[in-house]
Protein backbone atom coordinates (compact mmCIF):
# COMPACT_ATOMS: atom_id res chain seq x y z
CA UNK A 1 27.44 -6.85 6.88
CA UNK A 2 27.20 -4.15 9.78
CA UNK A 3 24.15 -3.59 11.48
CA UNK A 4 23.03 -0.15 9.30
CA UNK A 5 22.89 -2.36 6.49
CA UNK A 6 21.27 -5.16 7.75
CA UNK A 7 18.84 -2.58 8.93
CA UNK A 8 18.47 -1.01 5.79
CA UNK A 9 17.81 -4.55 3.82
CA UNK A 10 15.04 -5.56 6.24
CA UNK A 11 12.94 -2.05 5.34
CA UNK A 12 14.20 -2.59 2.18
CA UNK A 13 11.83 -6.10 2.25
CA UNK A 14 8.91 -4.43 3.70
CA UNK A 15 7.93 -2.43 0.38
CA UNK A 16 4.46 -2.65 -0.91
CA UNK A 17 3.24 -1.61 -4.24
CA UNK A 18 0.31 -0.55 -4.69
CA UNK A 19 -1.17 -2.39 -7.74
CA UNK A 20 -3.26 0.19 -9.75
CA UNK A 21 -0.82 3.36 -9.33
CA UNK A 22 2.72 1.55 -8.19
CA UNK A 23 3.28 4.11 -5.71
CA UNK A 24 5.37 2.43 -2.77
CA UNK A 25 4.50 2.54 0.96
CA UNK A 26 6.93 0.46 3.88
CA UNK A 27 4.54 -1.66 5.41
CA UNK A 28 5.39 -0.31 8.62
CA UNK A 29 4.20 3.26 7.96
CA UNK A 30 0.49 1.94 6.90
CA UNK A 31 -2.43 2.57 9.00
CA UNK A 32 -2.41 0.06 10.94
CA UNK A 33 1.08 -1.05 10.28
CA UNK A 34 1.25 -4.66 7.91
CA UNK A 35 3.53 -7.52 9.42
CA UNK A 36 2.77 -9.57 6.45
CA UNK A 37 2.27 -8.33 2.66
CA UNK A 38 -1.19 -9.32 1.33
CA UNK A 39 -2.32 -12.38 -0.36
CA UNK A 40 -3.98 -11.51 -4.14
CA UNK A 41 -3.26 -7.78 -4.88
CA UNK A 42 -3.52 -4.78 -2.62
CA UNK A 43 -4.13 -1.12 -3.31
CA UNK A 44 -3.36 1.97 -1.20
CA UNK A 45 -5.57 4.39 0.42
CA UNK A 46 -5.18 6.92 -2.24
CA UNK A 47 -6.59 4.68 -4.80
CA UNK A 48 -9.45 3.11 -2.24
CA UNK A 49 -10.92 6.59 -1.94
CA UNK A 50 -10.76 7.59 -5.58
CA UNK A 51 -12.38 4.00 -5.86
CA UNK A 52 -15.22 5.11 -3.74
CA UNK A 53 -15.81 8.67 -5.41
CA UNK A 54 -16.07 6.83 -8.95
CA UNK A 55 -18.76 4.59 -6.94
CA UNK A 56 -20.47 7.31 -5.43
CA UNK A 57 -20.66 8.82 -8.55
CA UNK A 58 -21.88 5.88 -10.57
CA UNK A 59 -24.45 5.25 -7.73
CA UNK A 60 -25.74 8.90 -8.08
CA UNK A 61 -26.36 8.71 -11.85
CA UNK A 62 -30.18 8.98 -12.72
């Protein structure tokens, strides 16, 4: 194996999926970057915030 594709196959095993819209993200482009994937399940930003509209929302019901 040559060093571009040992490269390749170690990003390769840093993919995390989100778990409520399967979108993928490298773990090294998150914000702050992940060394280790999560314990339990894990959802991306995109899916946190839309979380916290549907709260904000709920909360704001009369």
């Amino acid at each position: 194996m040559n060093s571009f594709s040992l490269s390749l196959s170690l990003f390769q095993d840093q993919l995390l999926f989100c778990d409520d819209c399967d979108r993928g993200y490298h773990m090294y482009c998150l914000n702050p970057p992940m060394a280790e994937p999560p314990e339990g399940s894990w959802s991306c930003h995109l899916c946190l915030e839309q979380l916290k509209e549907k709260a904000s929302t709920y909360a704001n019901k009369p």
